[in-house]
PDB file of N, CA and C in Angstrom:
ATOM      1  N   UNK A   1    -105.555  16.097 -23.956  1.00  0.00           N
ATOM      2  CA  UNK A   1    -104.219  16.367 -24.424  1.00  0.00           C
ATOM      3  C   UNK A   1    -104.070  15.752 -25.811  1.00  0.00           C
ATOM      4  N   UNK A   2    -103.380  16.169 -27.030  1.00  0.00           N
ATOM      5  CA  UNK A   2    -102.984  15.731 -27.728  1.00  0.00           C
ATOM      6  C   UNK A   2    -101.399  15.993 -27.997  1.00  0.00           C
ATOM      7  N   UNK A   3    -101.158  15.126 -29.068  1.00  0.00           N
ATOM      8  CA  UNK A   3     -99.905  15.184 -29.474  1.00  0.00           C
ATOM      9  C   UNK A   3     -99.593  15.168 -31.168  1.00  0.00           C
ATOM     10  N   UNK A   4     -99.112  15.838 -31.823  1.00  0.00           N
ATOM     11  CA  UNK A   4     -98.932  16.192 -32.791  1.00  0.00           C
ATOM     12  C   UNK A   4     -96.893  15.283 -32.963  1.00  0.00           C
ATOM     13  N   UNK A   5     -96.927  14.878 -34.170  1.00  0.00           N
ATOM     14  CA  UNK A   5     -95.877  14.713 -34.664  1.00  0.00           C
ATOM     15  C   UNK A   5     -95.194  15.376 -35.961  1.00  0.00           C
ATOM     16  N   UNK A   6     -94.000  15.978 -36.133  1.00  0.00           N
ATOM     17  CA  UNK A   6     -93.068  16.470 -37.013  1.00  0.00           C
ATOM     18  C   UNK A   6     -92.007  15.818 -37.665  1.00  0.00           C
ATOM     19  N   UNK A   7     -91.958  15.811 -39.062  1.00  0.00           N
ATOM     20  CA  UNK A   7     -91.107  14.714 -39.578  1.00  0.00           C
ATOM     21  C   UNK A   7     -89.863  15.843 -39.678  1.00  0.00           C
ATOM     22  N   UNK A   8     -89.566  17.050 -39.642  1.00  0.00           N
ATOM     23  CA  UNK A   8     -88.944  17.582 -39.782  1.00  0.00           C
ATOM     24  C   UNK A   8     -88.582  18.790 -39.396  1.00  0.00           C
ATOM     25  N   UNK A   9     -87.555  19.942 -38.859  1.00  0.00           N
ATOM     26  CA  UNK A   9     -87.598  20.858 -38.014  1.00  0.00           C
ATOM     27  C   UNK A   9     -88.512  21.902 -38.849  1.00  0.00           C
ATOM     28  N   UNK A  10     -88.344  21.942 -40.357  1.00  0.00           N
ATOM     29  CA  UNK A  10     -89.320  22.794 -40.962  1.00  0.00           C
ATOM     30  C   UNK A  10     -90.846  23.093 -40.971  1.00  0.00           C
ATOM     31  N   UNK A  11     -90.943  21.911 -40.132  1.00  0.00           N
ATOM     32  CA  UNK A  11     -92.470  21.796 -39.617  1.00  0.00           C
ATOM     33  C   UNK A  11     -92.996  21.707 -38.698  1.00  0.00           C
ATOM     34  N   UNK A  12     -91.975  21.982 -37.609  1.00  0.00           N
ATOM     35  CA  UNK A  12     -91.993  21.902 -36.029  1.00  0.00           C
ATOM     36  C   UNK A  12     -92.477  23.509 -36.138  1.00  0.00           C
ATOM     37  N   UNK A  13     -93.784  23.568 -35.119  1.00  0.00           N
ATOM     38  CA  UNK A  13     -93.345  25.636 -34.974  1.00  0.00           C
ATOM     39  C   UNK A  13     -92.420  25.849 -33.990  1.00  0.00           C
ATOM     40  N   UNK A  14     -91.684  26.493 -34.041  1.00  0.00           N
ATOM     41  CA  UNK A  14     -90.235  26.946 -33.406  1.00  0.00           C
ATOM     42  C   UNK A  14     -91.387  27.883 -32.157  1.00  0.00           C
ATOM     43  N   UNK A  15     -92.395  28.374 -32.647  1.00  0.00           N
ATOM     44  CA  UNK A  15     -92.950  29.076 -31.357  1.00  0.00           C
ATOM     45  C   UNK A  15     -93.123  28.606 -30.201  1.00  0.00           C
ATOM     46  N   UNK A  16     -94.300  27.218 -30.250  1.00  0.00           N
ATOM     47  CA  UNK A  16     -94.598  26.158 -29.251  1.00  0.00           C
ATOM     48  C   UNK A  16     -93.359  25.319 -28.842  1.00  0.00           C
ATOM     49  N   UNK A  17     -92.279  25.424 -29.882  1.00  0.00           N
ATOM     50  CA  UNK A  17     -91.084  24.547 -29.115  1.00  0.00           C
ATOM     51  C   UNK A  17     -90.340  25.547 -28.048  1.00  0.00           C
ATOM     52  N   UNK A  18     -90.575  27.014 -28.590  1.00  0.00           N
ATOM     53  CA  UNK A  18     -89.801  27.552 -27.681  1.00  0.00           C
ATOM     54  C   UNK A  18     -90.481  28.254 -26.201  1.00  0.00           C
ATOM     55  N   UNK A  19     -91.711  27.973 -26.203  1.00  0.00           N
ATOM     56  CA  UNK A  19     -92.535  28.263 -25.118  1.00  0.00           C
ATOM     57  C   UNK A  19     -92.436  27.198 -24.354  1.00  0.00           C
ATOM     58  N   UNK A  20     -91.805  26.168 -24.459  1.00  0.00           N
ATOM     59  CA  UNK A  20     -91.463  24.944 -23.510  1.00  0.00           C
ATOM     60  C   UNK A  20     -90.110  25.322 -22.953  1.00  0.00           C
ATOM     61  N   UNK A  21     -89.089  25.861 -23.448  1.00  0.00           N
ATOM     62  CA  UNK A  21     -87.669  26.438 -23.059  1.00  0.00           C
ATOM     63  C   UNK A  21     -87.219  27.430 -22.160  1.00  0.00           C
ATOM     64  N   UNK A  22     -88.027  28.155 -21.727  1.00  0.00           N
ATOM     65  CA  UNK A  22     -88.057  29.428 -21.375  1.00  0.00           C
ATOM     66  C   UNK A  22     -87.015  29.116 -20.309  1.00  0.00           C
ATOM     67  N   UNK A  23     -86.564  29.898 -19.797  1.00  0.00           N
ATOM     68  CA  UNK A  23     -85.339  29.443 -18.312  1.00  0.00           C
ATOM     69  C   UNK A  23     -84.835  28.361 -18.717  1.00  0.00           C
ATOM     70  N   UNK A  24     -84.631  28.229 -19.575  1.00  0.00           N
ATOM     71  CA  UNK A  24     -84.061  26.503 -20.143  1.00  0.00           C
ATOM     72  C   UNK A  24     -83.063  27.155 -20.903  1.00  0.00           C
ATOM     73  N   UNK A  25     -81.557  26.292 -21.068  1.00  0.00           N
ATOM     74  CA  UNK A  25     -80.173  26.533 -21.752  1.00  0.00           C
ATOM     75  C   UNK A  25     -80.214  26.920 -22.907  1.00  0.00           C
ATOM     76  N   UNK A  26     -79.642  27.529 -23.970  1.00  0.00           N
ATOM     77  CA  UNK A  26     -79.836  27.931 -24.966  1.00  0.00           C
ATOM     78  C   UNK A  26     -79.398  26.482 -26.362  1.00  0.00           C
ATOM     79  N   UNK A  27     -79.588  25.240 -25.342  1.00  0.00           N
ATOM     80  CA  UNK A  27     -79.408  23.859 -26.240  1.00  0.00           C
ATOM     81  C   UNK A  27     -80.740  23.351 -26.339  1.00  0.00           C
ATOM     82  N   UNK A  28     -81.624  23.950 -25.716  1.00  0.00           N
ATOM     83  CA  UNK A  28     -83.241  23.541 -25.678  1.00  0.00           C
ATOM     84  C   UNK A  28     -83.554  23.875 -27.115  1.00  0.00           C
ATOM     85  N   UNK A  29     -83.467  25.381 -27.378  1.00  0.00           N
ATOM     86  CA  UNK A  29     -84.518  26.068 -27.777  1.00  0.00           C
ATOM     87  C   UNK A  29     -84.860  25.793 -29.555  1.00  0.00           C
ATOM     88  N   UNK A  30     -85.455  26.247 -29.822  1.00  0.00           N
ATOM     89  CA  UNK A  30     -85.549  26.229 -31.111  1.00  0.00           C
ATOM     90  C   UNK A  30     -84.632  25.769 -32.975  1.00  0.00           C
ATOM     91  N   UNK A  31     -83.767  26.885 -32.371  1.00  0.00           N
ATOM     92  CA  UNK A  31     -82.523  27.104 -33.265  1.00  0.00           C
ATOM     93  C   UNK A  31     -81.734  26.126 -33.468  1.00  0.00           C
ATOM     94  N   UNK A  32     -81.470  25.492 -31.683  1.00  0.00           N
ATOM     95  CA  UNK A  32     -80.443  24.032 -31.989  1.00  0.00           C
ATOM     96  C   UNK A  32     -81.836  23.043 -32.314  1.00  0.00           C
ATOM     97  N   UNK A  33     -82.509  22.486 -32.414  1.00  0.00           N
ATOM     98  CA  UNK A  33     -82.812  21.737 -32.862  1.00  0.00           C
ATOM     99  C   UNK A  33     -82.955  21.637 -34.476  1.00  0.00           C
ATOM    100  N   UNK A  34     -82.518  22.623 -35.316  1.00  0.00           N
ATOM    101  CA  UNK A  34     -82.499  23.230 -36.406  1.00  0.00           C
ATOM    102  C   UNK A  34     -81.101  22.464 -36.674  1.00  0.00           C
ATOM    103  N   UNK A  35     -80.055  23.293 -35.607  1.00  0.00           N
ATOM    104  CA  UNK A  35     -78.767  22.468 -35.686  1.00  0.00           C
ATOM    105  C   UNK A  35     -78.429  20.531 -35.616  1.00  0.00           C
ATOM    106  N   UNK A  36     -79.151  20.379 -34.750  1.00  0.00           N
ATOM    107  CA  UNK A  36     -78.569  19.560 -34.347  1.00  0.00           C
ATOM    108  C   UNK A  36     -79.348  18.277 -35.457  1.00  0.00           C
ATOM    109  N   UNK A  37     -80.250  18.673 -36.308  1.00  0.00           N
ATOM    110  CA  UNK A  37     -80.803  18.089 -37.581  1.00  0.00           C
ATOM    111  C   UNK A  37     -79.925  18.289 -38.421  1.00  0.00           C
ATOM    112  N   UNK A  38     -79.546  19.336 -38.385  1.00  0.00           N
ATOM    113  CA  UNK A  38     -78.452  19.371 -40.116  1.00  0.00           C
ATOM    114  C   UNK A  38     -77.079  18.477 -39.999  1.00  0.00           C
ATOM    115  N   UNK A  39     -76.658  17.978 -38.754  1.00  0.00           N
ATOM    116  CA  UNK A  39     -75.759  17.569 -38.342  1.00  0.00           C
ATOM    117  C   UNK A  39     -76.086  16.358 -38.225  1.00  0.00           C
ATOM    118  N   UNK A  40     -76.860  15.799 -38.892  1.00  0.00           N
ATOM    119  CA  UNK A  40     -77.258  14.413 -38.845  1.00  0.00           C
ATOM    120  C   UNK A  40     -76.488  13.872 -39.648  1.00  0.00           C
ATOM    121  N   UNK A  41     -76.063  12.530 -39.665  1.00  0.00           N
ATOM    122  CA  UNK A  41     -75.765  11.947 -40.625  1.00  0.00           C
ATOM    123  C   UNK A  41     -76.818  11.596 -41.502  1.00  0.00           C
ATOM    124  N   UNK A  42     -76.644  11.212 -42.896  1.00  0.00           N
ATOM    125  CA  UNK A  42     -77.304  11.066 -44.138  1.00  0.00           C
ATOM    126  C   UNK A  42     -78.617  10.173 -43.832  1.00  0.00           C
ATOM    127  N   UNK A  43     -78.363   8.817 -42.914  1.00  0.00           N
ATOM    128  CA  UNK A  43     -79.288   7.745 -43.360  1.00  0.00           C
ATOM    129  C   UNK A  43     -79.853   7.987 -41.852  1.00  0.00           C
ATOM    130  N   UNK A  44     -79.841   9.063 -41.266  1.00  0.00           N
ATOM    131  CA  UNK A  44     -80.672   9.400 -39.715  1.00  0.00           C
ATOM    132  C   UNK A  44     -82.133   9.939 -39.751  1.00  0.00           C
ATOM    133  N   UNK A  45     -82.968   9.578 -38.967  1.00  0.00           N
ATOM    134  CA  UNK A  45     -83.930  10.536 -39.270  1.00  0.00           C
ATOM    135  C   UNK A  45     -84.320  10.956 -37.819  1.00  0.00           C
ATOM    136  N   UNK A  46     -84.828  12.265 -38.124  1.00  0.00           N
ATOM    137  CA  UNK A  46     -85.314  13.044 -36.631  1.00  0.00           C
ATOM    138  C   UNK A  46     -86.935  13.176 -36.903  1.00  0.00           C
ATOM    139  N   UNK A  47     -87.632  13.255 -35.546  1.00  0.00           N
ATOM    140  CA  UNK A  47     -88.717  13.373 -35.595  1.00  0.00           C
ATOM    141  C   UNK A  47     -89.354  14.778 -34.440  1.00  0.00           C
ATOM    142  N   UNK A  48     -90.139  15.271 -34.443  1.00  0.00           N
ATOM    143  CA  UNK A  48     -90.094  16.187 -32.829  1.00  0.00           C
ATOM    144  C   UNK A  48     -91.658  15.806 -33.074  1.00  0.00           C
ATOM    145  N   UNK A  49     -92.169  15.744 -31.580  1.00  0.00           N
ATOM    146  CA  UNK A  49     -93.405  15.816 -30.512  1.00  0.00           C
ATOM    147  C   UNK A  49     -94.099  16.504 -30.071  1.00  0.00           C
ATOM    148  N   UNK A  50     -95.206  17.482 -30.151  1.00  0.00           N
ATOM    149  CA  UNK A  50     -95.530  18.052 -29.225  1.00  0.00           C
ATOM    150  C   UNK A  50     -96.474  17.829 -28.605  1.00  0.00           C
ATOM    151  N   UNK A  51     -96.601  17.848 -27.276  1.00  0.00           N
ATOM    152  CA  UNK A  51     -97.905  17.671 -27.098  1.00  0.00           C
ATOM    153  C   UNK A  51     -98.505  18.299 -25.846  1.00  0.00           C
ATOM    154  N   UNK A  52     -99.652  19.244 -26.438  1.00  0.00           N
ATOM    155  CA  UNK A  52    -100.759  20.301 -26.013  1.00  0.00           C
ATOM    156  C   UNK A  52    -101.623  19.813 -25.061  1.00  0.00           C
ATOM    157  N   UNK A  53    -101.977  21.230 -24.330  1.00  0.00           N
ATOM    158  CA  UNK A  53    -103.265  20.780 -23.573  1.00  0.00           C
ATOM    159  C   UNK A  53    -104.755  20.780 -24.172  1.00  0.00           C
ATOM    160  N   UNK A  54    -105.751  20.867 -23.864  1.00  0.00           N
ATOM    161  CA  UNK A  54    -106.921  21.161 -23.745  1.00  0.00           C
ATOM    162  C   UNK A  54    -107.128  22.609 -24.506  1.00  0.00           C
ATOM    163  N   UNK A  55    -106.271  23.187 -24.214  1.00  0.00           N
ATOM    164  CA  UNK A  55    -106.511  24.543 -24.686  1.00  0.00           C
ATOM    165  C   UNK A  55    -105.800  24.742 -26.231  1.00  0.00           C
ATOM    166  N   UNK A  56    -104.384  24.338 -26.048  1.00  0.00           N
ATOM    167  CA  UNK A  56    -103.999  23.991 -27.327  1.00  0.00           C
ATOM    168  C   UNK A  56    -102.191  24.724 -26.433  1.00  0.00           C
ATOM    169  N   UNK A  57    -102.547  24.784 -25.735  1.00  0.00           N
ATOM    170  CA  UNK A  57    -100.771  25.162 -25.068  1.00  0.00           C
ATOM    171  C   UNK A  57     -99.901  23.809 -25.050  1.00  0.00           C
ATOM    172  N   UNK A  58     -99.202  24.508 -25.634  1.00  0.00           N
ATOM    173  CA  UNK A  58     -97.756  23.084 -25.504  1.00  0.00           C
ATOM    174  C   UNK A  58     -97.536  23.004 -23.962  1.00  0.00           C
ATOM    175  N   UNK A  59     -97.181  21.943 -23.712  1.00  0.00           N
ATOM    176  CA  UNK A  59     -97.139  20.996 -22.550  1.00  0.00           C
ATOM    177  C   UNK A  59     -96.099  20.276 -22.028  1.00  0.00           C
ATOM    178  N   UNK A  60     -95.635  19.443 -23.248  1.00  0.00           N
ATOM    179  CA  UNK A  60     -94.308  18.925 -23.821  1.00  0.00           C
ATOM    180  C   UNK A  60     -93.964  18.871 -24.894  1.00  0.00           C
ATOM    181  N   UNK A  61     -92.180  18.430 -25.049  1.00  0.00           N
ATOM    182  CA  UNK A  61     -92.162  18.215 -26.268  1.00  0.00           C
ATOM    183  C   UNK A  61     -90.632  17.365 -26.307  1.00  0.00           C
ATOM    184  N   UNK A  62     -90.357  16.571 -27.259  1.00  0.00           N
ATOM    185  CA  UNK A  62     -89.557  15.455 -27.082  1.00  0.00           C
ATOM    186  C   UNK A  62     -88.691  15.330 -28.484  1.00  0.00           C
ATOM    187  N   UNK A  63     -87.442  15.636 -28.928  1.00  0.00           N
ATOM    188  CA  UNK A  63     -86.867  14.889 -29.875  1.00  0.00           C
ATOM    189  C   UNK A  63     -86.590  13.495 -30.123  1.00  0.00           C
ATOM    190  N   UNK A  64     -86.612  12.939 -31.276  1.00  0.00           N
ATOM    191  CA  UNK A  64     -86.665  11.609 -31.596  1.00  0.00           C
ATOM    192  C   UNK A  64     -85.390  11.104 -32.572  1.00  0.00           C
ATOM    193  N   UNK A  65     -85.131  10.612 -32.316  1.00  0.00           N
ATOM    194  CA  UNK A  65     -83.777   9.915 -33.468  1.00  0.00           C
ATOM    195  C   UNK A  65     -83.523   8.491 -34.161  1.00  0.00           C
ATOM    196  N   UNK A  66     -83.605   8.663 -34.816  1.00  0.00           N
ATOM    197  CA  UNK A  66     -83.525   7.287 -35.663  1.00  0.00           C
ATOM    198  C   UNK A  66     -82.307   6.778 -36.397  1.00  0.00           C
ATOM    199  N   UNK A  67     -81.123   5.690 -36.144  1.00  0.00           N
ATOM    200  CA  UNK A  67     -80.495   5.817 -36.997  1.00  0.00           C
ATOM    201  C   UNK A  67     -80.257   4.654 -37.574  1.00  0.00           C
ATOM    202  N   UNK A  68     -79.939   4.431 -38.623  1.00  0.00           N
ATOM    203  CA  UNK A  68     -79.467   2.781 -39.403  1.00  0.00           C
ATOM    204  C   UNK A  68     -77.945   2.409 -38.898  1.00  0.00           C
ATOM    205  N   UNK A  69     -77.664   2.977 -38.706  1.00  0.00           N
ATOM    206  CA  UNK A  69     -76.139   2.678 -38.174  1.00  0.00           C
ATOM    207  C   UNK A  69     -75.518   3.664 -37.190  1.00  0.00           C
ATOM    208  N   UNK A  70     -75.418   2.789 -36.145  1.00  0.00           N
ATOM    209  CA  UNK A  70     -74.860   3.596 -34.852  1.00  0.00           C
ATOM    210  C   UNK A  70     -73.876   5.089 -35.189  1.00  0.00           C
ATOM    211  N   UNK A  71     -74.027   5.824 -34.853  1.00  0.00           N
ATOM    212  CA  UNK A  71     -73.377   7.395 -35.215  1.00  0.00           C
ATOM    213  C   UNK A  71     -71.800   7.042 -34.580  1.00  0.00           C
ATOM    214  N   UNK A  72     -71.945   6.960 -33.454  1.00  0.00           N
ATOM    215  CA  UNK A  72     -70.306   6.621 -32.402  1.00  0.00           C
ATOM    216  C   UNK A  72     -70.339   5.044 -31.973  1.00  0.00           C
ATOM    217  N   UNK A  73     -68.893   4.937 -31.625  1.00  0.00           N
ATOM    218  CA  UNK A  73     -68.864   3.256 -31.318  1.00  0.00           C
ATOM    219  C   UNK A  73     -69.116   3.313 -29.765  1.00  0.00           C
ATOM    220  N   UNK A  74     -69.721   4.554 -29.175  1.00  0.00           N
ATOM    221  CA  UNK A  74     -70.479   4.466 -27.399  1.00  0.00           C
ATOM    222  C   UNK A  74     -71.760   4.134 -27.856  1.00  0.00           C
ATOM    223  N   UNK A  75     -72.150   3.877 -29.116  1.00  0.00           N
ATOM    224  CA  UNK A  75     -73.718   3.536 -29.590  1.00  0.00           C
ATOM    225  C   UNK A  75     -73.710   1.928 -29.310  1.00  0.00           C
ATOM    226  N   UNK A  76     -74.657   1.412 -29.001  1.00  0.00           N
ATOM    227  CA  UNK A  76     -75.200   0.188 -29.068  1.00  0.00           C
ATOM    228  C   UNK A  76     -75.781   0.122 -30.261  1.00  0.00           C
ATOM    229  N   UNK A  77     -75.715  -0.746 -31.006  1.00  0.00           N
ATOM    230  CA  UNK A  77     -76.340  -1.244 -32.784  1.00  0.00           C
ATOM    231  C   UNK A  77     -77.662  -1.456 -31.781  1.00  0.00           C
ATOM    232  N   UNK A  78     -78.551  -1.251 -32.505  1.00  0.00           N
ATOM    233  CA  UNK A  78     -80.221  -1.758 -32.227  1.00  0.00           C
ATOM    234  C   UNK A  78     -81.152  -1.290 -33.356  1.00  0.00           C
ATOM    235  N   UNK A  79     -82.421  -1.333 -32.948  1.00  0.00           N
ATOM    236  CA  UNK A  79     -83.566  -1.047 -34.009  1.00  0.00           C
ATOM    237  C   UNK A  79     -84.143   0.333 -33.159  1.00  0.00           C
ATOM    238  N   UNK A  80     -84.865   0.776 -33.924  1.00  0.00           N
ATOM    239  CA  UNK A  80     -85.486   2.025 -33.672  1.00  0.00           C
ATOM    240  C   UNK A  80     -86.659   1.819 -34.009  1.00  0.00           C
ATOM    241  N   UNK A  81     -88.161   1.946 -32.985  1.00  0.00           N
ATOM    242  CA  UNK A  81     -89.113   2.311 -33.927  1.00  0.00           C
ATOM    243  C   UNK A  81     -89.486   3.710 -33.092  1.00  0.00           C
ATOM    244  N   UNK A  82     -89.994   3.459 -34.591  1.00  0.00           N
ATOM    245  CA  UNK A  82     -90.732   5.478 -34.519  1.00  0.00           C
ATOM    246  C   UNK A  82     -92.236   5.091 -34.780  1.00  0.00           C
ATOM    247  N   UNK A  83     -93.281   5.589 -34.512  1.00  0.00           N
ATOM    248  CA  UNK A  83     -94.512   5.676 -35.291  1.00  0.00           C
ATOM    249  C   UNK A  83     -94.936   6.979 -34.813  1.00  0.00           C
TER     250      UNK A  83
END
């Protein structure tokens, strides 16, 4: 298995993200994760995951969020790591 990382939705393939969605809500798929990046605040960063089998089929895949300052006050202040 591997796993591949994306610093950005422009580099995520929307194909392999959306072959994980299938029968899945239309908040899975592709498009909102497009959305739900532009709707970031300024000093946020998103990351996406995928990760393949053996063959090279997506398997999973995971959004990531990073922020410097809590978005809502239901946020807990903390650290984020990403690698």
């Amino acid at each position: 298995m591997s796993v591949s990382a994306y610093d950005s939705f422009a580099e995520l393939p929307a194909a392999d993200w959306d072959a994980l969605t299938v029968g899945s809500n239309i908040y899975s798929t592709s498009g909102f994760v497009g959305v739900r990046e532009e709707a970031l605040p300024p000093e946020a960063h998103a990351r996406y995951l995928l990760a393949r089998d053996s063959d090279g089929t997506p398997v999973a895949g995971l959004e990531v969020y990073c922020f410097t300052k809590a978005p809502h006050d239901l946020y807990a202040q903390g650290t984020c790591w990403v690698r």
